[in-house]
C-alpha atoms as a PDB file:
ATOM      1  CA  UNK A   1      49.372   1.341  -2.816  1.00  0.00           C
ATOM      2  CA  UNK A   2      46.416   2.200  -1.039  1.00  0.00           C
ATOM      3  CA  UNK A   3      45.190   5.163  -2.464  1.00  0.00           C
ATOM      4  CA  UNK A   4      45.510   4.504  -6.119  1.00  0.00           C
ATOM      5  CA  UNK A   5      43.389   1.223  -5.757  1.00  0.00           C
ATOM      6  CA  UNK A   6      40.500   4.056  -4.147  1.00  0.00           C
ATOM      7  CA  UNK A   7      40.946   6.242  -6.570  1.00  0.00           C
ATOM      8  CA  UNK A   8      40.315   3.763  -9.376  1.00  0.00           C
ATOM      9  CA  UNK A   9      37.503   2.158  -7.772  1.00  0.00           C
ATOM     10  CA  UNK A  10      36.293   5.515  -7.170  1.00  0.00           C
ATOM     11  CA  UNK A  11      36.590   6.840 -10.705  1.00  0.00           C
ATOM     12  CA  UNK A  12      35.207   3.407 -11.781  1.00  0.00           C
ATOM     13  CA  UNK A  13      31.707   4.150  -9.982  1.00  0.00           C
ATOM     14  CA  UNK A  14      31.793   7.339 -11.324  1.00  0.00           C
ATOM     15  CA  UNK A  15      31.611   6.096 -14.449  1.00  0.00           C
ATOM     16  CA  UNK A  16      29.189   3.419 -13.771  1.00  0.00           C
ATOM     17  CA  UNK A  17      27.026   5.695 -11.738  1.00  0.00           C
ATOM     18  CA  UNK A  18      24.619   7.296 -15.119  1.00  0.00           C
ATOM     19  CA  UNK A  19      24.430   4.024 -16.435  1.00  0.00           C
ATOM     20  CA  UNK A  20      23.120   2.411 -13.271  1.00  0.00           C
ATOM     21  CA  UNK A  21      20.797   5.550 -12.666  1.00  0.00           C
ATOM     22  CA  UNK A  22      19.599   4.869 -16.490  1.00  0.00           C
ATOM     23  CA  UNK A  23      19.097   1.011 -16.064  1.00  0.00           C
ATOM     24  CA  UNK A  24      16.532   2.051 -13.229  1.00  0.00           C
ATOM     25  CA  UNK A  25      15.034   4.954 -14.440  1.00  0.00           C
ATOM     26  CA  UNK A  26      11.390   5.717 -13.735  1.00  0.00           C
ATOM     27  CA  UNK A  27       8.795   5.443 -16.601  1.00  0.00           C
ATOM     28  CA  UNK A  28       7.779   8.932 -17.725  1.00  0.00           C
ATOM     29  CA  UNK A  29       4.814  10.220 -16.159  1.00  0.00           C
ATOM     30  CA  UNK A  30       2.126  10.635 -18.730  1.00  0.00           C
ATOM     31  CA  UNK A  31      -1.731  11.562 -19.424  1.00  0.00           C
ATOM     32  CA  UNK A  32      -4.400   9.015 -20.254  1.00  0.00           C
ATOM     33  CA  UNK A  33      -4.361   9.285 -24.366  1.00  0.00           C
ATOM     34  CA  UNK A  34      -8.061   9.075 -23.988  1.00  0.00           C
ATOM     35  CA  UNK A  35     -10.855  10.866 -21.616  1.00  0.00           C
ATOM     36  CA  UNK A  36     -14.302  11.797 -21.592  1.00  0.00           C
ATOM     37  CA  UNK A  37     -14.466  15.328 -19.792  1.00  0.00           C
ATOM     38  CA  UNK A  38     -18.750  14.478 -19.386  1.00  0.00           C
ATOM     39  CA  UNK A  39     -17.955  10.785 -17.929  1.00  0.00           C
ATOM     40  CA  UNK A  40     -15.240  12.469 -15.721  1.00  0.00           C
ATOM     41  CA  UNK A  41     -17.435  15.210 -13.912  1.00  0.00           C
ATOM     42  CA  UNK A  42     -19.715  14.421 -11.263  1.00  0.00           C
ATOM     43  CA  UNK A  43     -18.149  13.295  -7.513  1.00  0.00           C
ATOM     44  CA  UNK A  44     -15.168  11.675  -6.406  1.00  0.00           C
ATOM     45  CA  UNK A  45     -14.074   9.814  -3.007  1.00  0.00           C
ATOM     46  CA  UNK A  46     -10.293  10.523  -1.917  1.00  0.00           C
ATOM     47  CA  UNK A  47      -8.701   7.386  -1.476  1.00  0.00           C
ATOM     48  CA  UNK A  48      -4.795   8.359  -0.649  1.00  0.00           C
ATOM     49  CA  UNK A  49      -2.610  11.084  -1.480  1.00  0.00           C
ATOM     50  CA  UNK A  50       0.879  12.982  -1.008  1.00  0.00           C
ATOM     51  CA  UNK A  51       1.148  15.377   1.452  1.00  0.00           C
ATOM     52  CA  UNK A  52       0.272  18.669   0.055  1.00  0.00           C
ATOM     53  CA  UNK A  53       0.190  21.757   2.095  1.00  0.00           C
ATOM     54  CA  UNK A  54      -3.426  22.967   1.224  1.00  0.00           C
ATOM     55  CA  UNK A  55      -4.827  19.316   2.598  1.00  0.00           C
ATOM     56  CA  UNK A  56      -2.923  19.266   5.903  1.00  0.00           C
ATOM     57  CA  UNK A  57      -6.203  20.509   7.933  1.00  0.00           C
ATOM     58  CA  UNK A  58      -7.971  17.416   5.972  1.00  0.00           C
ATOM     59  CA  UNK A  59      -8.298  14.300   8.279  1.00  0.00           C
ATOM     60  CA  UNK A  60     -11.719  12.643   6.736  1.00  0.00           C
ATOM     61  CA  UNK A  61     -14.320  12.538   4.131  1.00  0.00           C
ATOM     62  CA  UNK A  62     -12.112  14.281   1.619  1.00  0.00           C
ATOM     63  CA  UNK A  63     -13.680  14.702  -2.256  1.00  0.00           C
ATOM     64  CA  UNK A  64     -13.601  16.403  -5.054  1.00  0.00           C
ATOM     65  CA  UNK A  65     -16.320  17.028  -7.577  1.00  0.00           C
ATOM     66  CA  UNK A  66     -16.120  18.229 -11.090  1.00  0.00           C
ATOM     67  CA  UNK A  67     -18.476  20.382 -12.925  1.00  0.00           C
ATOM     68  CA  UNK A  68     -19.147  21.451 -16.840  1.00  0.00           C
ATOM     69  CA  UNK A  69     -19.251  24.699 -17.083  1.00  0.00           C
ATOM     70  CA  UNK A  70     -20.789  26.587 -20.504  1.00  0.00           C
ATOM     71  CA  UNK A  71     -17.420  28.109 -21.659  1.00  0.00           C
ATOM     72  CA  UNK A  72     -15.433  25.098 -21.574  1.00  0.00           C
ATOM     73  CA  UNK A  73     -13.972  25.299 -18.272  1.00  0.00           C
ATOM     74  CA  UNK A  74     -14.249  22.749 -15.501  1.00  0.00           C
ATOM     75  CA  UNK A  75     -15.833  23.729 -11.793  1.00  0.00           C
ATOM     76  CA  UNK A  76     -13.688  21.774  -9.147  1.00  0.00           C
ATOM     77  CA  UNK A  77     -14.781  21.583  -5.317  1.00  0.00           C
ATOM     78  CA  UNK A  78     -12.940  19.761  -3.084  1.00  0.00           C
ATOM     79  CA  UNK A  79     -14.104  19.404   0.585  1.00  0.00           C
ATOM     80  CA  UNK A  80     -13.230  17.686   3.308  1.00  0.00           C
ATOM     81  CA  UNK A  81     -13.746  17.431   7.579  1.00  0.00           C
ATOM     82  CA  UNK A  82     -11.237  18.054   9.601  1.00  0.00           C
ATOM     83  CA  UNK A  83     -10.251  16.435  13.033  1.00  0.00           C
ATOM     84  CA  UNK A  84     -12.528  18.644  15.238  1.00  0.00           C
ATOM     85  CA  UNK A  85     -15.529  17.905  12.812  1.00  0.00           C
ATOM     86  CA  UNK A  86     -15.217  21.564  10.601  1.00  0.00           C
ATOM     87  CA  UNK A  87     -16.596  21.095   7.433  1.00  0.00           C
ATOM     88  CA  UNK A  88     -13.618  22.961   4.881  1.00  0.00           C
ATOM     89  CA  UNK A  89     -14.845  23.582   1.459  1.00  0.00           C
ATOM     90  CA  UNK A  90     -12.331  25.503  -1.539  1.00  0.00           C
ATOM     91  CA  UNK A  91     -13.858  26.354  -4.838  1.00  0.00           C
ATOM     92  CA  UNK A  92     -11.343  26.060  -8.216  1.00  0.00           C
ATOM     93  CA  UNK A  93     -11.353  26.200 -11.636  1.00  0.00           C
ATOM     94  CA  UNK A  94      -9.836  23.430 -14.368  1.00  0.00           C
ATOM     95  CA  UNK A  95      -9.064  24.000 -17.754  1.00  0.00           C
ATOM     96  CA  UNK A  96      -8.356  21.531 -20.524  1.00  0.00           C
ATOM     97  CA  UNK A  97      -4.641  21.491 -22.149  1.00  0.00           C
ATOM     98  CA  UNK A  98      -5.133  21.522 -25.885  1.00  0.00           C
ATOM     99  CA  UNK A  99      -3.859  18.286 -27.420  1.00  0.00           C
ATOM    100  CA  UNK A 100      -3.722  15.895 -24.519  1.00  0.00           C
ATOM    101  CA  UNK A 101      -7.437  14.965 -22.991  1.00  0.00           C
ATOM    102  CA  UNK A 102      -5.994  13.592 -20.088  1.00  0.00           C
ATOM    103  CA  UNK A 103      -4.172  16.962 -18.946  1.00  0.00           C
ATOM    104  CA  UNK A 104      -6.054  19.596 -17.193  1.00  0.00           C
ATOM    105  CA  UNK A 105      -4.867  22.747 -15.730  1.00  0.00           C
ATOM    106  CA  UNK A 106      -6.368  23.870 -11.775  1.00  0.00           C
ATOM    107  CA  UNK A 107      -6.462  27.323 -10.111  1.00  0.00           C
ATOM    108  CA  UNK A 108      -7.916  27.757  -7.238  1.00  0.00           C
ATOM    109  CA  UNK A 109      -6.934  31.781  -6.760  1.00  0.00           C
ATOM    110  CA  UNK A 110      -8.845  33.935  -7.526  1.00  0.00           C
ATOM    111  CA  UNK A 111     -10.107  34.866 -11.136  1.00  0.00           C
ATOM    112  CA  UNK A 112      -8.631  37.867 -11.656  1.00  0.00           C
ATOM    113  CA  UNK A 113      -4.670  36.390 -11.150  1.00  0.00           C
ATOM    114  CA  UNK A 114      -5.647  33.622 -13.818  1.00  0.00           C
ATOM    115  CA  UNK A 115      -3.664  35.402 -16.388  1.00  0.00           C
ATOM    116  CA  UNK A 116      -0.533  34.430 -13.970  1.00  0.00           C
ATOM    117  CA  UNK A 117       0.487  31.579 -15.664  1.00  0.00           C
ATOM    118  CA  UNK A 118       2.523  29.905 -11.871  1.00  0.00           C
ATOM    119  CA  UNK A 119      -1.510  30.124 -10.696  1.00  0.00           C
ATOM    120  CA  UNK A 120      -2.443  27.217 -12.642  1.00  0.00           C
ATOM    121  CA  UNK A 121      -1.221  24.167 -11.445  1.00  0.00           C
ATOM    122  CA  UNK A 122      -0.829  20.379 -13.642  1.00  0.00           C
ATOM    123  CA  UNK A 123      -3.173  18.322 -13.108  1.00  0.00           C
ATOM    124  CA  UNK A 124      -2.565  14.628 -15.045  1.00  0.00           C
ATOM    125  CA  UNK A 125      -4.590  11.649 -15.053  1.00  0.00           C
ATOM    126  CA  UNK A 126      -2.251   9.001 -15.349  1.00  0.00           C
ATOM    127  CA  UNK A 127      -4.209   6.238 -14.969  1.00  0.00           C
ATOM    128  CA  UNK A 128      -8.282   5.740 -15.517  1.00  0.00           C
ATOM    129  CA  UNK A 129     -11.238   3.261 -14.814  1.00  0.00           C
ATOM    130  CA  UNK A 130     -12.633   2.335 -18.815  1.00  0.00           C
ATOM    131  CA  UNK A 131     -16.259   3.294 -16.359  1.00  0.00           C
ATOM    132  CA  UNK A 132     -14.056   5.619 -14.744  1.00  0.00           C
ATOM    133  CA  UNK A 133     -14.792   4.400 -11.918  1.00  0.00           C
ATOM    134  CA  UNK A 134     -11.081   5.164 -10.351  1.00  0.00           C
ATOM    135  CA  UNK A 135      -8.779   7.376 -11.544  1.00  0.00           C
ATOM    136  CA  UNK A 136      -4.740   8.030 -10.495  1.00  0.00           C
ATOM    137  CA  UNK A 137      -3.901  11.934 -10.593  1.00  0.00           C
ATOM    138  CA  UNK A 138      -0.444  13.457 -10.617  1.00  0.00           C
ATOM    139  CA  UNK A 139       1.584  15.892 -11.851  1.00  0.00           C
ATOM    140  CA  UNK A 140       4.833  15.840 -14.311  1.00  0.00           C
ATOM    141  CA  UNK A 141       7.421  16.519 -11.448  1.00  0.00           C
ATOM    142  CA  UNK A 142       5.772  13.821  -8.972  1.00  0.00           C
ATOM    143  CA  UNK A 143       5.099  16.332  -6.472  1.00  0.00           C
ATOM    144  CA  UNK A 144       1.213  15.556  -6.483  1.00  0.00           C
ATOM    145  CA  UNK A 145      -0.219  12.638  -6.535  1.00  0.00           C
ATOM    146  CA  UNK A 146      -3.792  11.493  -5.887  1.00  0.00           C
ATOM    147  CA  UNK A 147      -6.016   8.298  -5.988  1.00  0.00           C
ATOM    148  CA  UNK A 148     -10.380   8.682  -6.662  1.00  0.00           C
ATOM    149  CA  UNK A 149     -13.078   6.855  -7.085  1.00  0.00           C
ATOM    150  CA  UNK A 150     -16.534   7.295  -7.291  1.00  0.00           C
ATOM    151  CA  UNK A 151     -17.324   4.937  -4.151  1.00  0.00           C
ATOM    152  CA  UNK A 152     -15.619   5.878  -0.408  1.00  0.00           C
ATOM    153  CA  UNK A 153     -13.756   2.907  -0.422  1.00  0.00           C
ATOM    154  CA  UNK A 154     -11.414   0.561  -2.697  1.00  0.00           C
ATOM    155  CA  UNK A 155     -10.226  -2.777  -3.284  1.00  0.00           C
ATOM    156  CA  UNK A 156      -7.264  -3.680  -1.922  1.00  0.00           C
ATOM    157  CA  UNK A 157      -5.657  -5.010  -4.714  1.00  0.00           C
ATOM    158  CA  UNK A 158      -6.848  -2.281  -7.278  1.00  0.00           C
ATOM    159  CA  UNK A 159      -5.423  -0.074  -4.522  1.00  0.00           C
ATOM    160  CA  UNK A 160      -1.732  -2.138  -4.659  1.00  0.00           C
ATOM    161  CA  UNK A 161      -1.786  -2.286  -8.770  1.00  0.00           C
ATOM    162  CA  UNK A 162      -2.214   1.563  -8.387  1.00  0.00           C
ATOM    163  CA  UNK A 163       0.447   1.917  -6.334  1.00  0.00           C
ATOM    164  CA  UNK A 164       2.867  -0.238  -8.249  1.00  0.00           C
ATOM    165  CA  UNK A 165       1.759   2.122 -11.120  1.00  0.00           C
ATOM    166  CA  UNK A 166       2.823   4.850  -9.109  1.00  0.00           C
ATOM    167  CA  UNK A 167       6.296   3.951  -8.187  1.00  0.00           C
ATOM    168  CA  UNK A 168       6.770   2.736 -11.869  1.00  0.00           C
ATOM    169  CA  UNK A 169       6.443   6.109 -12.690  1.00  0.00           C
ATOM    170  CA  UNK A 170       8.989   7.586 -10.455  1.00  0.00           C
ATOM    171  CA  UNK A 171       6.647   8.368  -7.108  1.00  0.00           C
ATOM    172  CA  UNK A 172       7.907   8.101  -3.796  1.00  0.00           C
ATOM    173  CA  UNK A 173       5.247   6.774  -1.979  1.00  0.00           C
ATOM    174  CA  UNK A 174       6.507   6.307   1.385  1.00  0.00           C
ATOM    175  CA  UNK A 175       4.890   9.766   3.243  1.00  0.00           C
ATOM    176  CA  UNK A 176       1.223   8.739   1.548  1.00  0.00           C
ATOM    177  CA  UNK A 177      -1.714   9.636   2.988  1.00  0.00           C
ATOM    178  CA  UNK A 178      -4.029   6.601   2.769  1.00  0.00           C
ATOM    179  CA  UNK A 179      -7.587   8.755   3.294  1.00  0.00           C
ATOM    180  CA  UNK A 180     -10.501   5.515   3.190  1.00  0.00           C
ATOM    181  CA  UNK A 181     -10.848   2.813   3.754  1.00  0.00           C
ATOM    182  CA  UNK A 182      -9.703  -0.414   1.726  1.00  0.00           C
ATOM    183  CA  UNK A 183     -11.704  -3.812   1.168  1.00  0.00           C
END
């Protein structure tokens, strides 16, 4: 009697199972409708981020700054020191996504693979400052994920609406990398 009373409770959350996964679905991650490439450039302070393999040497002082460049394209330098005091610097190159402001494209090889289309990586910003004075950065797969701002440290609670905006979206925040310091 036994195993026909599993097996229906089994095929029972079976069926259940995509409409539980449905009720708590993550929001869709998606681009500010709106941004100002001019008020965007300039220099931004790391706050937190995922773990990415190409920041693993970072341990402090980590930014990024954005440049205009004449033929549409972005400039993107991102520095940071690591934990013997090393100063590491990598040079990029963003391009807009025609259609959605708030979507660039970022390669950091070298110019002559840019025709490679797995060279260019997303780069979204989900969520932005109106003085753009933070902004949240991901991608559409939630593998990348960063927090800026244009001062070296953040409000707390700006940093824990951020993060609730994060795991709306479907983020698993549990490995990040919280980079200054919060006030």
């Amino acid at each position: 009697m036994r195993a026909p009373t599993t097996l229906l409770l089994a095929c029972a959350a079976a069926l259940a199972a995509p409409f539980a996964l449905t009720a708590r679905a993550a929001e869709p991650v998606v681009s500010v409708p709106e941004m100002d490439l001019t008020r965007y450039a300039g220099h931004w302070y790391e706050i937190a981020h995922l773990p990415v393999s190409f920041q693993r040497k970072c341990a402090a002082d980590i930014t990024t700054s954005y440049a205009l460049r004449a033929d549409g394209r972005i400039e993107v330098r991102n520095a940071c020191r690591t934990a013997d005091g090393e100063q590491l610097q990598v040079h990029g190159t963003a391009r807009t996504v025609p259609g959605h402001p708030g979507r660039l494209q970022v390669r950091f090889a070298p110019a002559w693979m840019s025709w490679l289309p797995w060279t260019w990586a997303d780069y979204w910003v989900i969520e932005l400052d109106p003085d753009y004075r933070w902004a949240m950065v991901g991608d559409p797969d939630r593998e990348y994920l960063w927090i800026l701002a244009r001062e070296p440290a953040m409000d707390a609670a700006l940093f824990a609406r951020l993060q609730a905006r994060a795991r709306a979206m479907g983020y698993d925040l549990a490995p990040l990398v919280v980079a200054a310091p919060l006030r």
